[in-house]
PDB file of N, CA and C in Angstrom:
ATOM      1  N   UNK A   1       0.839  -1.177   0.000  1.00  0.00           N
ATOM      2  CA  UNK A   1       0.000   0.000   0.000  1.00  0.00           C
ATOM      3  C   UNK A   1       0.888   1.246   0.000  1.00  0.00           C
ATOM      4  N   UNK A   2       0.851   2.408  -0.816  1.00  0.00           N
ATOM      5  CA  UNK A   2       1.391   3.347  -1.386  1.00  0.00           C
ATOM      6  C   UNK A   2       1.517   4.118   0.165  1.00  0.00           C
ATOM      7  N   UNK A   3       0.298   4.276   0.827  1.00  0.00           N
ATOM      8  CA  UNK A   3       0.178   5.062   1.727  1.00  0.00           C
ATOM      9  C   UNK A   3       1.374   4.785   3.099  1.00  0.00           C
ATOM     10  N   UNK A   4       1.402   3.612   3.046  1.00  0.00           N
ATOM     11  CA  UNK A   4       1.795   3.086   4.473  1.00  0.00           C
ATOM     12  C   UNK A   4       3.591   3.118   4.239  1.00  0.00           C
ATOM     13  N   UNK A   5       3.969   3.052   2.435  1.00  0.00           N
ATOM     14  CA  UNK A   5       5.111   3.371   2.072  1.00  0.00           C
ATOM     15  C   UNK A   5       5.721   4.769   2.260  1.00  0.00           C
ATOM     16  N   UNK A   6       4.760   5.489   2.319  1.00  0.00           N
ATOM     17  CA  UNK A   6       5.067   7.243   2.363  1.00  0.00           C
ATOM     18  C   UNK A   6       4.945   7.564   3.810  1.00  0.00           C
ATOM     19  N   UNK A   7       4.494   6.802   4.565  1.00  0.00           N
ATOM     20  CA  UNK A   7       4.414   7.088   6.073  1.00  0.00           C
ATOM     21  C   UNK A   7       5.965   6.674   6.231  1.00  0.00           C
ATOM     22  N   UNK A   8       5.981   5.452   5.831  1.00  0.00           N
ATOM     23  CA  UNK A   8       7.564   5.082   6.441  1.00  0.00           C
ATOM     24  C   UNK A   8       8.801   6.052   5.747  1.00  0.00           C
ATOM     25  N   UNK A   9       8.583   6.468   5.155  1.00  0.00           N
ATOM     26  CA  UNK A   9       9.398   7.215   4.461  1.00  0.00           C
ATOM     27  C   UNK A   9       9.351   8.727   5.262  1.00  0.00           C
ATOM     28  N   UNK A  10       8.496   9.021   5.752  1.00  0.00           N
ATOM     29  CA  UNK A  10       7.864  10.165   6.268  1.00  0.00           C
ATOM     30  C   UNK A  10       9.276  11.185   6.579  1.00  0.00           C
ATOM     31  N   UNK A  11      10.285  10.640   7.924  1.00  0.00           N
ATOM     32  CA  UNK A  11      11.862  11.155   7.756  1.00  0.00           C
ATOM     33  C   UNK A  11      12.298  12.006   6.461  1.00  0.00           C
ATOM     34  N   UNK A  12      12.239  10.864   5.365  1.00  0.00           N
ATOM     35  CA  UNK A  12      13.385  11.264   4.527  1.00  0.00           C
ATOM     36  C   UNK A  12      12.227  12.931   3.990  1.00  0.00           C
ATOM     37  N   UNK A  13      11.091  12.853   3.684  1.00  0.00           N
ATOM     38  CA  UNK A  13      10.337  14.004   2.740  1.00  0.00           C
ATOM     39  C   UNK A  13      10.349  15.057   3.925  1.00  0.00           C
ATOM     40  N   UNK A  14      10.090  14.698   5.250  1.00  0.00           N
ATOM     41  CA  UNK A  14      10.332  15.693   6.558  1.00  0.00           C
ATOM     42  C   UNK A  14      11.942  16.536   5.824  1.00  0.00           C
ATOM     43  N   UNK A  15      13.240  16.188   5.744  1.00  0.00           N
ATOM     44  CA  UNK A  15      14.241  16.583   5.863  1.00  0.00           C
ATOM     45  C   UNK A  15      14.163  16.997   4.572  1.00  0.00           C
ATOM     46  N   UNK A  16      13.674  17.293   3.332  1.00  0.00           N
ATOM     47  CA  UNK A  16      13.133  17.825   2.054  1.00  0.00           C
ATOM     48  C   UNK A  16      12.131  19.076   2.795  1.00  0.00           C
ATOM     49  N   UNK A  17      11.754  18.928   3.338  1.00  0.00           N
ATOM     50  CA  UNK A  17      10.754  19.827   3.444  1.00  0.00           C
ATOM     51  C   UNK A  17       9.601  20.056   2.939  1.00  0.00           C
ATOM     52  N   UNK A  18       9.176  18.282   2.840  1.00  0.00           N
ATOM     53  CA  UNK A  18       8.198  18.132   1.947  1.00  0.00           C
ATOM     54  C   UNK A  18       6.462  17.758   2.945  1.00  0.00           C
ATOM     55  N   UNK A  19       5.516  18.150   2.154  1.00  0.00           N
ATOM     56  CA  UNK A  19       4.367  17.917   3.182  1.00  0.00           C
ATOM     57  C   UNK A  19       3.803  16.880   2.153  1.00  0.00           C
ATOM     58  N   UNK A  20       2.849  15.550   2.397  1.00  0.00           N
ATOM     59  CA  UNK A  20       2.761  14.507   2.078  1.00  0.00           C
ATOM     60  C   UNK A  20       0.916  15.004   2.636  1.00  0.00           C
ATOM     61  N   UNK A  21       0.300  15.105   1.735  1.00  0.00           N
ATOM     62  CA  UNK A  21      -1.186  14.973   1.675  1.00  0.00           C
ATOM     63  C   UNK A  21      -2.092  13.953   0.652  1.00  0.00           C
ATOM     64  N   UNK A  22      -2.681  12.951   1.253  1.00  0.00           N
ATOM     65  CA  UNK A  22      -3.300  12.558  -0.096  1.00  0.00           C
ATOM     66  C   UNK A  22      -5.400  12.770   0.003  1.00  0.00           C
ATOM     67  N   UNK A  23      -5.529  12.858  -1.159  1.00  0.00           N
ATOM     68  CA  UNK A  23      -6.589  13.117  -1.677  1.00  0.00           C
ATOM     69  C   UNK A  23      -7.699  11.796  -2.414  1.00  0.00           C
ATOM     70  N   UNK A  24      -8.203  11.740  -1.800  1.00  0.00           N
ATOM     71  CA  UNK A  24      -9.531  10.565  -2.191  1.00  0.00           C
ATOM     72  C   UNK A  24     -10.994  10.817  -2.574  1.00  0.00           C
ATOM     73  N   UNK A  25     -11.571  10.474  -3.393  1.00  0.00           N
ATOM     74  CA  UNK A  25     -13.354  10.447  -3.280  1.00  0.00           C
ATOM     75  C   UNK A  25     -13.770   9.567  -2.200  1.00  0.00           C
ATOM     76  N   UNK A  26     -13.014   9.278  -1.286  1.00  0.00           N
ATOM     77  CA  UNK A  26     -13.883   8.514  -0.220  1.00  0.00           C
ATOM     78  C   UNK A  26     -14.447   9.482   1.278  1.00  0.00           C
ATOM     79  N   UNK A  27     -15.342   9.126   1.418  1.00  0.00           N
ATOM     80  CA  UNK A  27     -16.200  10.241   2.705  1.00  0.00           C
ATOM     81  C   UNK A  27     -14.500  10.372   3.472  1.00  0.00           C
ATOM     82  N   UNK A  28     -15.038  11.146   4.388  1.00  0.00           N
ATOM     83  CA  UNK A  28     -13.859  11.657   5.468  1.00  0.00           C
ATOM     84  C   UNK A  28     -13.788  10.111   6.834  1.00  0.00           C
ATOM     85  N   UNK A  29     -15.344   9.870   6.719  1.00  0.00           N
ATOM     86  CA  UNK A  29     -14.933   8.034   7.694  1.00  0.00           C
ATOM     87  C   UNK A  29     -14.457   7.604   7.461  1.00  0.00           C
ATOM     88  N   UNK A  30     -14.132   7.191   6.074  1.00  0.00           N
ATOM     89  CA  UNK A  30     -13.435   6.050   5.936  1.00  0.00           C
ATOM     90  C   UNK A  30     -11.809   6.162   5.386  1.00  0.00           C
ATOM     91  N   UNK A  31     -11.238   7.578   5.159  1.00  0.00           N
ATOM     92  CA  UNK A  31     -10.206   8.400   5.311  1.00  0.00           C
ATOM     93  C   UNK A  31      -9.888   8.320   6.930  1.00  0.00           C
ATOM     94  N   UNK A  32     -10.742   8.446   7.946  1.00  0.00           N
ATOM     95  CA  UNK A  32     -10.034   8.467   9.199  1.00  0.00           C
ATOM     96  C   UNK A  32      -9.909   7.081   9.396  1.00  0.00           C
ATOM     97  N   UNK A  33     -10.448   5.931   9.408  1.00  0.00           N
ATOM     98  CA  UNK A  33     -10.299   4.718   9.641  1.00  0.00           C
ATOM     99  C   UNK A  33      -9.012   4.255   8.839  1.00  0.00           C
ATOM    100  N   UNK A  34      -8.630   4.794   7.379  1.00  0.00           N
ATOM    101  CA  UNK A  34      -7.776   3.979   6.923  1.00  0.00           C
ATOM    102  C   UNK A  34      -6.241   4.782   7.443  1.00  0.00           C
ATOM    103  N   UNK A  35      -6.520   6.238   8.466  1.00  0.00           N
ATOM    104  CA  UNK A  35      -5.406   6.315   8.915  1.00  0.00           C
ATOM    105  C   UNK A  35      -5.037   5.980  10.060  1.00  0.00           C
ATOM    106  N   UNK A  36      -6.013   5.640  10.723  1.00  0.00           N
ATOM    107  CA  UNK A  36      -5.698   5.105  12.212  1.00  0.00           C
ATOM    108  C   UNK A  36      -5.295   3.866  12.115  1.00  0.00           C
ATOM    109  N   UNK A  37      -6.088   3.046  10.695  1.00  0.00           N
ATOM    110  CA  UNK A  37      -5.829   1.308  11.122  1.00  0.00           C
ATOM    111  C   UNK A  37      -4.368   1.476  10.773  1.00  0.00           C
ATOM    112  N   UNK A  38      -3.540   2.363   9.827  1.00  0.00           N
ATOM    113  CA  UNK A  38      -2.611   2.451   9.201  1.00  0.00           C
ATOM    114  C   UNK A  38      -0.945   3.265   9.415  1.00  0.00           C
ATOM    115  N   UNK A  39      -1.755   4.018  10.753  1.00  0.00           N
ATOM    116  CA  UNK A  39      -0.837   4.774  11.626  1.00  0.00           C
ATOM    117  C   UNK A  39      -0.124   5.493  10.126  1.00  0.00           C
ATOM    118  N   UNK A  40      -1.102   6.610   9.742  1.00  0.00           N
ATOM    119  CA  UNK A  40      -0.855   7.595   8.649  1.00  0.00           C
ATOM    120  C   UNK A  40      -0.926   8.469   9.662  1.00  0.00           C
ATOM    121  N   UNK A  41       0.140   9.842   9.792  1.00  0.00           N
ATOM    122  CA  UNK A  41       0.136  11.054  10.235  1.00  0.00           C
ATOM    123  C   UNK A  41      -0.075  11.835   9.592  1.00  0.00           C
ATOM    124  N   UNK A  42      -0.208  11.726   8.124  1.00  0.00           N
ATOM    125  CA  UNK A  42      -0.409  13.141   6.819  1.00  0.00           C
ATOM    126  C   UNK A  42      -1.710  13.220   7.165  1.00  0.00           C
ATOM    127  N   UNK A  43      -2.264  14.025   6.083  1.00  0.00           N
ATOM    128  CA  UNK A  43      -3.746  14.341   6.022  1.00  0.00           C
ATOM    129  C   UNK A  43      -3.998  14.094   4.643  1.00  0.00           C
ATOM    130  N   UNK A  44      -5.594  13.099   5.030  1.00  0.00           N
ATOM    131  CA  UNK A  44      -6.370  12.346   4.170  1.00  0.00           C
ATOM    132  C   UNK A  44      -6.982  13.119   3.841  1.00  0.00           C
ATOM    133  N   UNK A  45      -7.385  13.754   2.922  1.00  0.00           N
ATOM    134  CA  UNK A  45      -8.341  14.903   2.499  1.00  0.00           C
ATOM    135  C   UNK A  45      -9.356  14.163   1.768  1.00  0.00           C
ATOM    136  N   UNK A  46     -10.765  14.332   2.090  1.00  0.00           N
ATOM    137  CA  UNK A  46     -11.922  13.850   1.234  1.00  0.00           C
ATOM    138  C   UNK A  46     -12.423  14.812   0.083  1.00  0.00           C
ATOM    139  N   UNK A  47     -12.373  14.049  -1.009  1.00  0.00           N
ATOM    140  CA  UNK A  47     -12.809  15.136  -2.291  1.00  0.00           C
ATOM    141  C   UNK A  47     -14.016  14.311  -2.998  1.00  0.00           C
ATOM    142  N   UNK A  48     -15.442  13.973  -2.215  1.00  0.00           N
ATOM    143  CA  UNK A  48     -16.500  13.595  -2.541  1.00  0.00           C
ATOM    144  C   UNK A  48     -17.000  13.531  -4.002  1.00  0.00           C
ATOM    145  N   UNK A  49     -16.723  15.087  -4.112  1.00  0.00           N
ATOM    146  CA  UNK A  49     -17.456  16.050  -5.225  1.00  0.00           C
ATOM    147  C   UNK A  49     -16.854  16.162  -6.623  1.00  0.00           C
ATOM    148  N   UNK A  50     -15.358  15.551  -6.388  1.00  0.00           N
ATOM    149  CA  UNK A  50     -13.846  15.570  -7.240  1.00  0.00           C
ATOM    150  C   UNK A  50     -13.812  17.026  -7.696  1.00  0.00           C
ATOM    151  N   UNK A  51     -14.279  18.173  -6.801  1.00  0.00           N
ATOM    152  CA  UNK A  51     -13.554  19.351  -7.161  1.00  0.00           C
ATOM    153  C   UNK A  51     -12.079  19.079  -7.411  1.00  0.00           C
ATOM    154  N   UNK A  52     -11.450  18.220  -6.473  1.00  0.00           N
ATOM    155  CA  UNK A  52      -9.879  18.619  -6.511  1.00  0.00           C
ATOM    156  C   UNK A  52      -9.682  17.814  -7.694  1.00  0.00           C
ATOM    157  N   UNK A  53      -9.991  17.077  -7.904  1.00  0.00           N
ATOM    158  CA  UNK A  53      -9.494  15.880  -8.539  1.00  0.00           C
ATOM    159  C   UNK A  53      -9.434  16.089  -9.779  1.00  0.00           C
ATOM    160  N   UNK A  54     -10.762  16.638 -10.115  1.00  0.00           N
ATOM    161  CA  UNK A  54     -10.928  17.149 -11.662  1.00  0.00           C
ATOM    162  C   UNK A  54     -10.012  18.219 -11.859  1.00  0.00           C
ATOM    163  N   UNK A  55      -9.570  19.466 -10.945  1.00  0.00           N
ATOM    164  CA  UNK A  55      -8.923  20.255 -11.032  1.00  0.00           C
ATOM    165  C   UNK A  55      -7.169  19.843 -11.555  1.00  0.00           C
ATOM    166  N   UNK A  56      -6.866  18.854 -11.346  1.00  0.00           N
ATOM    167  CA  UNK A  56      -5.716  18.531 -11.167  1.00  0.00           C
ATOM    168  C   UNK A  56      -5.834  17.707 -12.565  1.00  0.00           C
ATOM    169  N   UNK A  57      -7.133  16.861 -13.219  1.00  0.00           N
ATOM    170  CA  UNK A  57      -6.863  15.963 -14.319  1.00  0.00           C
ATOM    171  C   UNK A  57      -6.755  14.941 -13.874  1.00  0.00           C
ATOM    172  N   UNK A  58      -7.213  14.171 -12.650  1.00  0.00           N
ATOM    173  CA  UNK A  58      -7.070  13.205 -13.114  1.00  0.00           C
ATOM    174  C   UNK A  58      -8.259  11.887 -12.384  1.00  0.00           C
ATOM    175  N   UNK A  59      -9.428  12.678 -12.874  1.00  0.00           N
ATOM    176  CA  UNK A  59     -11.141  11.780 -12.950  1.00  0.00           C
ATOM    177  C   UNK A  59     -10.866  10.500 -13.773  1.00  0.00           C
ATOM    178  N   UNK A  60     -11.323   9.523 -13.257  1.00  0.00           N
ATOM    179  CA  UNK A  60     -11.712   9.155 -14.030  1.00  0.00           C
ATOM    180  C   UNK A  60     -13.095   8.944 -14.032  1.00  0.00           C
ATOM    181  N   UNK A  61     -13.546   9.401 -15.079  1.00  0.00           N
ATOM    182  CA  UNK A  61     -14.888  10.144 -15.409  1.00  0.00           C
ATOM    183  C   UNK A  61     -15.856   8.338 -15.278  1.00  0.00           C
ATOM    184  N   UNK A  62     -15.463   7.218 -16.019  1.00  0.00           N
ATOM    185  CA  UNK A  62     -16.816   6.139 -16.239  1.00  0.00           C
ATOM    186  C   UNK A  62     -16.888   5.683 -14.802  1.00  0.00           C
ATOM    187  N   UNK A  63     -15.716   5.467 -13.877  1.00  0.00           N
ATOM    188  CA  UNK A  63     -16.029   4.967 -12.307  1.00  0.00           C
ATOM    189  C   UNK A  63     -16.449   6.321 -11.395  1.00  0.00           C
ATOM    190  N   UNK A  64     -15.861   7.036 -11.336  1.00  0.00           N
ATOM    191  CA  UNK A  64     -16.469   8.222 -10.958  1.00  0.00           C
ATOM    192  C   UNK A  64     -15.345   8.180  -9.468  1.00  0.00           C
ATOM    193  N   UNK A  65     -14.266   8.035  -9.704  1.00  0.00           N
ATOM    194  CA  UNK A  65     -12.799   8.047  -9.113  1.00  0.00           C
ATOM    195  C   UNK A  65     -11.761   8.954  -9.294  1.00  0.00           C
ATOM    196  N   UNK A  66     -10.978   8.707  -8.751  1.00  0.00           N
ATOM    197  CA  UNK A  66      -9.606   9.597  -9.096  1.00  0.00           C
ATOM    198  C   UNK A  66      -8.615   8.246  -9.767  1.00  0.00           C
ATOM    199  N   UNK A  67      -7.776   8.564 -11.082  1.00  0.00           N
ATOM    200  CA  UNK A  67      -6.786   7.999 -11.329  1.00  0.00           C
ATOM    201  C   UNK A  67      -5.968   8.014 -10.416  1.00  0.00           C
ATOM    202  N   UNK A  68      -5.353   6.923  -9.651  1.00  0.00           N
ATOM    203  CA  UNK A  68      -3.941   7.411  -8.942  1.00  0.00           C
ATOM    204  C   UNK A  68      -2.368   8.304  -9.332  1.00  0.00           C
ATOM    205  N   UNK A  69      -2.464   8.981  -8.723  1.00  0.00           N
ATOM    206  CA  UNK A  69      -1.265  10.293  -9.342  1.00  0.00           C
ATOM    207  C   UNK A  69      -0.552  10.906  -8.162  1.00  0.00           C
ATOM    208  N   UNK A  70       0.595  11.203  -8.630  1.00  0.00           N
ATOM    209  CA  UNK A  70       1.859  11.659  -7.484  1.00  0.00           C
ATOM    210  C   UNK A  70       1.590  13.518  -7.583  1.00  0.00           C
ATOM    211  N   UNK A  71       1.905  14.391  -7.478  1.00  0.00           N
ATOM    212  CA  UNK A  71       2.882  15.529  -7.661  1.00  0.00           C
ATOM    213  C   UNK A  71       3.229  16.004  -6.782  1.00  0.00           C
ATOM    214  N   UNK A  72       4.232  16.858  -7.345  1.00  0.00           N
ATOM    215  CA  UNK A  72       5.079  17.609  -6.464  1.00  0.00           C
ATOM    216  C   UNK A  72       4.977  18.957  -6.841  1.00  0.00           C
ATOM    217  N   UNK A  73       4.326  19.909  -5.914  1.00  0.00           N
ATOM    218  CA  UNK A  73       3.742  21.378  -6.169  1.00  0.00           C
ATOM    219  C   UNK A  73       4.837  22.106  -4.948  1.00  0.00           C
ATOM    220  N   UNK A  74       4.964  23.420  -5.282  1.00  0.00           N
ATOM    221  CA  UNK A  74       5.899  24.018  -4.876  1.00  0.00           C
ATOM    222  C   UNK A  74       5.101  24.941  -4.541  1.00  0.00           C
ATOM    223  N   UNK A  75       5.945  25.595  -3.586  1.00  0.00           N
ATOM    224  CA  UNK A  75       5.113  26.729  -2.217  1.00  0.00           C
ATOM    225  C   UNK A  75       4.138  27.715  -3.332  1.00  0.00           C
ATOM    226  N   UNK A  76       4.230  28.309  -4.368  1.00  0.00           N
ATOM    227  CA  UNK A  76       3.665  29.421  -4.849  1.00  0.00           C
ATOM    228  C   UNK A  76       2.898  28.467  -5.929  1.00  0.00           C
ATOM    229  N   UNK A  77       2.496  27.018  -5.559  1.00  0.00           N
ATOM    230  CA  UNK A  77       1.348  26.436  -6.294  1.00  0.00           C
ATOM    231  C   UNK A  77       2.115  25.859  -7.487  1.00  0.00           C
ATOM    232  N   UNK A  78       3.111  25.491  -8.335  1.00  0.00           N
ATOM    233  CA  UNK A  78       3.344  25.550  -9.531  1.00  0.00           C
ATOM    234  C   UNK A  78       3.633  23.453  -9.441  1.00  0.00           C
ATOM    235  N   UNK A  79       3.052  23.326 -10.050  1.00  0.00           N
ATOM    236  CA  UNK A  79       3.389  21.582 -10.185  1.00  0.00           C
ATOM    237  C   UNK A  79       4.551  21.492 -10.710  1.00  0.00           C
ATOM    238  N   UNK A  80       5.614  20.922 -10.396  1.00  0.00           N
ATOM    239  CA  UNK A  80       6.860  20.676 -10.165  1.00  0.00           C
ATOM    240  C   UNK A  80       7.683  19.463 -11.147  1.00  0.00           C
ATOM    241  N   UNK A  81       6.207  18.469 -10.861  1.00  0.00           N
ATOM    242  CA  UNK A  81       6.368  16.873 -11.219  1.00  0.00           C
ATOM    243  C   UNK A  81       5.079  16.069 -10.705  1.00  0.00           C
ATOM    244  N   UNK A  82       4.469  15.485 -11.748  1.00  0.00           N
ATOM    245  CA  UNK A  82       3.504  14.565 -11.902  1.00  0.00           C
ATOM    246  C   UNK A  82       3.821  13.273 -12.541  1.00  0.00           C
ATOM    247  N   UNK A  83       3.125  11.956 -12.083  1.00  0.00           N
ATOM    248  CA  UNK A  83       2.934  10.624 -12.209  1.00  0.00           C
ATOM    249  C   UNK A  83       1.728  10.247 -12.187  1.00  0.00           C
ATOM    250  N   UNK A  84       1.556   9.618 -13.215  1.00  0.00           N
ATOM    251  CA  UNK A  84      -0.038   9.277 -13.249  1.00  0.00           C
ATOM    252  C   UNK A  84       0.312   7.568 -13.428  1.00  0.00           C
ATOM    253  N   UNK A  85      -0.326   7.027 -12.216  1.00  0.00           N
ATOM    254  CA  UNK A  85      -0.004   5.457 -11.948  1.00  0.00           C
ATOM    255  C   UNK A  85      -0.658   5.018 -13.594  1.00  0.00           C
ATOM    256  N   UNK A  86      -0.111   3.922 -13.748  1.00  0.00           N
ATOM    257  CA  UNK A  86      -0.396   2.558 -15.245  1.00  0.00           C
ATOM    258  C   UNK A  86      -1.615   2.066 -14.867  1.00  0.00           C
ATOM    259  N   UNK A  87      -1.475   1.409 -13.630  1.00  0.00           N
ATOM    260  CA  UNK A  87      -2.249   0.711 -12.997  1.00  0.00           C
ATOM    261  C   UNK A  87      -2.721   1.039 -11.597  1.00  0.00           C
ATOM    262  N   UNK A  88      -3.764   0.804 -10.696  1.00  0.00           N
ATOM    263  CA  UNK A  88      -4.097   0.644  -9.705  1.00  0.00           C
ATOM    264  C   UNK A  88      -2.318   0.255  -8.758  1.00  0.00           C
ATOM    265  N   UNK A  89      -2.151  -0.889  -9.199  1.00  0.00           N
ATOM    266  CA  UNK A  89      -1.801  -1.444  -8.436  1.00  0.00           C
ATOM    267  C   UNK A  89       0.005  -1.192  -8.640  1.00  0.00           C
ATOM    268  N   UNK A  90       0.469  -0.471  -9.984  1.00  0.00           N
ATOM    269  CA  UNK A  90       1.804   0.103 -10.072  1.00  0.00           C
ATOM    270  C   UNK A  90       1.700   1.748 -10.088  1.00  0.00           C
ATOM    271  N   UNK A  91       2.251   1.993  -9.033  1.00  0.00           N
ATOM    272  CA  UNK A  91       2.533   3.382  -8.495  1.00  0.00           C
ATOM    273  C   UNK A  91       3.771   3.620  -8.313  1.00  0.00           C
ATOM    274  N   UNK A  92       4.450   4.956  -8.513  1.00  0.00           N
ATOM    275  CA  UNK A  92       5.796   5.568  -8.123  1.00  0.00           C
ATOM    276  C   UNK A  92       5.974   5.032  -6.290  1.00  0.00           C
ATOM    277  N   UNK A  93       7.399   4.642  -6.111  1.00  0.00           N
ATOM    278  CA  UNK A  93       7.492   3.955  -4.653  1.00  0.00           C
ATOM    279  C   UNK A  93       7.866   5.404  -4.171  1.00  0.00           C
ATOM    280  N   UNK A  94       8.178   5.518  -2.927  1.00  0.00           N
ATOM    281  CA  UNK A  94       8.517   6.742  -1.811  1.00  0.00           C
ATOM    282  C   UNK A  94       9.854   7.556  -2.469  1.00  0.00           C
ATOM    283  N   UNK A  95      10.449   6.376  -2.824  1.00  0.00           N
ATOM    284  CA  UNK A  95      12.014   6.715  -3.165  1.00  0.00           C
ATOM    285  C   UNK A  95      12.299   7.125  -4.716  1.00  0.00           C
ATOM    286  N   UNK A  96      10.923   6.875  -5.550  1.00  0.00           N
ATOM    287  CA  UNK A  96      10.739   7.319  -7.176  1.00  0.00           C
ATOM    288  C   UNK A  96      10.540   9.091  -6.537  1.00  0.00           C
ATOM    289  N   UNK A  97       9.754   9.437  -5.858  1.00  0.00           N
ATOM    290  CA  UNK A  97       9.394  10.419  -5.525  1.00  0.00           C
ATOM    291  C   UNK A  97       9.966  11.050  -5.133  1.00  0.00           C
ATOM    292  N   UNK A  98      10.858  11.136  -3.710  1.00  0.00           N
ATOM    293  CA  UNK A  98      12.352  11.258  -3.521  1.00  0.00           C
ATOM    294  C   UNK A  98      12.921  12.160  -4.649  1.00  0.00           C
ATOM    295  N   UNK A  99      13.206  10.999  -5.389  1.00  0.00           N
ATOM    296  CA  UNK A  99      14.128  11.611  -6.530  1.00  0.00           C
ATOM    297  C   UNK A  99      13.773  12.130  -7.285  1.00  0.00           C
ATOM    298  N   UNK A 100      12.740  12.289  -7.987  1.00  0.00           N
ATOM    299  CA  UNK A 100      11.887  13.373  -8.334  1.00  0.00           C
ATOM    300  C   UNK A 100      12.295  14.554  -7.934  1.00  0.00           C
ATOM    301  N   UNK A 101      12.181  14.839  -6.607  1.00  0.00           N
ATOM    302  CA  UNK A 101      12.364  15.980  -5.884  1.00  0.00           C
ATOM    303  C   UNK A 101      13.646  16.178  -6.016  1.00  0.00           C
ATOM    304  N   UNK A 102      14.360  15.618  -5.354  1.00  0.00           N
ATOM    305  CA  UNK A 102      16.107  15.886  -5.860  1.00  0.00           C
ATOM    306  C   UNK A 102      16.420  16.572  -7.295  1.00  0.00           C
ATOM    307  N   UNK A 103      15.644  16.194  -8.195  1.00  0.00           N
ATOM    308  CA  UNK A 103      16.274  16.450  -9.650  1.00  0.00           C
ATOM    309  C   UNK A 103      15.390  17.819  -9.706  1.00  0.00           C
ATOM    310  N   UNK A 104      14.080  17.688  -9.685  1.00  0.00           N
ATOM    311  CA  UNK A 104      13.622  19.258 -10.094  1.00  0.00           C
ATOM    312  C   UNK A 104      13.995  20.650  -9.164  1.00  0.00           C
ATOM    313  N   UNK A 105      14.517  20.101  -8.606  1.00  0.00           N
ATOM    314  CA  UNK A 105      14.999  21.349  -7.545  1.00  0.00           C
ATOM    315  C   UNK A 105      13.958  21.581  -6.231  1.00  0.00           C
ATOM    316  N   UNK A 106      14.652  22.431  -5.208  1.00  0.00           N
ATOM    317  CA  UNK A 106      14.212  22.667  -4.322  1.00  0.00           C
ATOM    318  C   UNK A 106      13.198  23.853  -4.033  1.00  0.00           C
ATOM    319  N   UNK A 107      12.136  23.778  -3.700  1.00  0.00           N
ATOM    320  CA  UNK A 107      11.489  25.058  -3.765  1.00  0.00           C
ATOM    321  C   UNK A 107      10.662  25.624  -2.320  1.00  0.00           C
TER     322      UNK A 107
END
């Protein structure tokens, strides 16, 4: 699970100066349940409505979901670096992301 990879990682994006939020169409219950069962400290943000989601590109419009997707946005908003997962189940690991950050610079 992507999530529980970025928790453990949590150190290395702390010393980046990075803040780690993820975004779901799932109610805010079941966002708090999957961080407690999961000992997540970021914040689960619920996007019901996919304001955010659509904003960003990446609906998928026939399930009525979010594609899974990484970025990396910088203090004055500017997306940095995006990943848009293949699959459900292949996603960028903690340390794809990482380096991501390393290469586009610090902001």
């Amino acid at each position: 699970m992507q999530l529980v990879q970025l928790q453990s990682h949590l150190a290395d994006f702390q010393a980046r100066k990075i803040g780690i939020v993820a975004i779901s169409v799932d109610p805010v219950a079941k966002s708090s349940d999957l961080a407690r069962d999961h000992g997540l400290s970021f914040p689960l943000l619920a996007d019901p409505d996919l304001k955010v989601i659509r904003a960003y590109g990446v609906e998928d419009e026939w399930n009525e979901i979010a594609w899974p997707a990484e970025f990396l946005v910088d203090a004055p908003g500017v997306i940095r670096w995006r990943e848009m997962a293949r699959s459900v189940g292949k996603r960028p690991s903690a340390n794809d992301i990482l380096r991501a950050f390393d290469e586009t610079g610090r902001e």
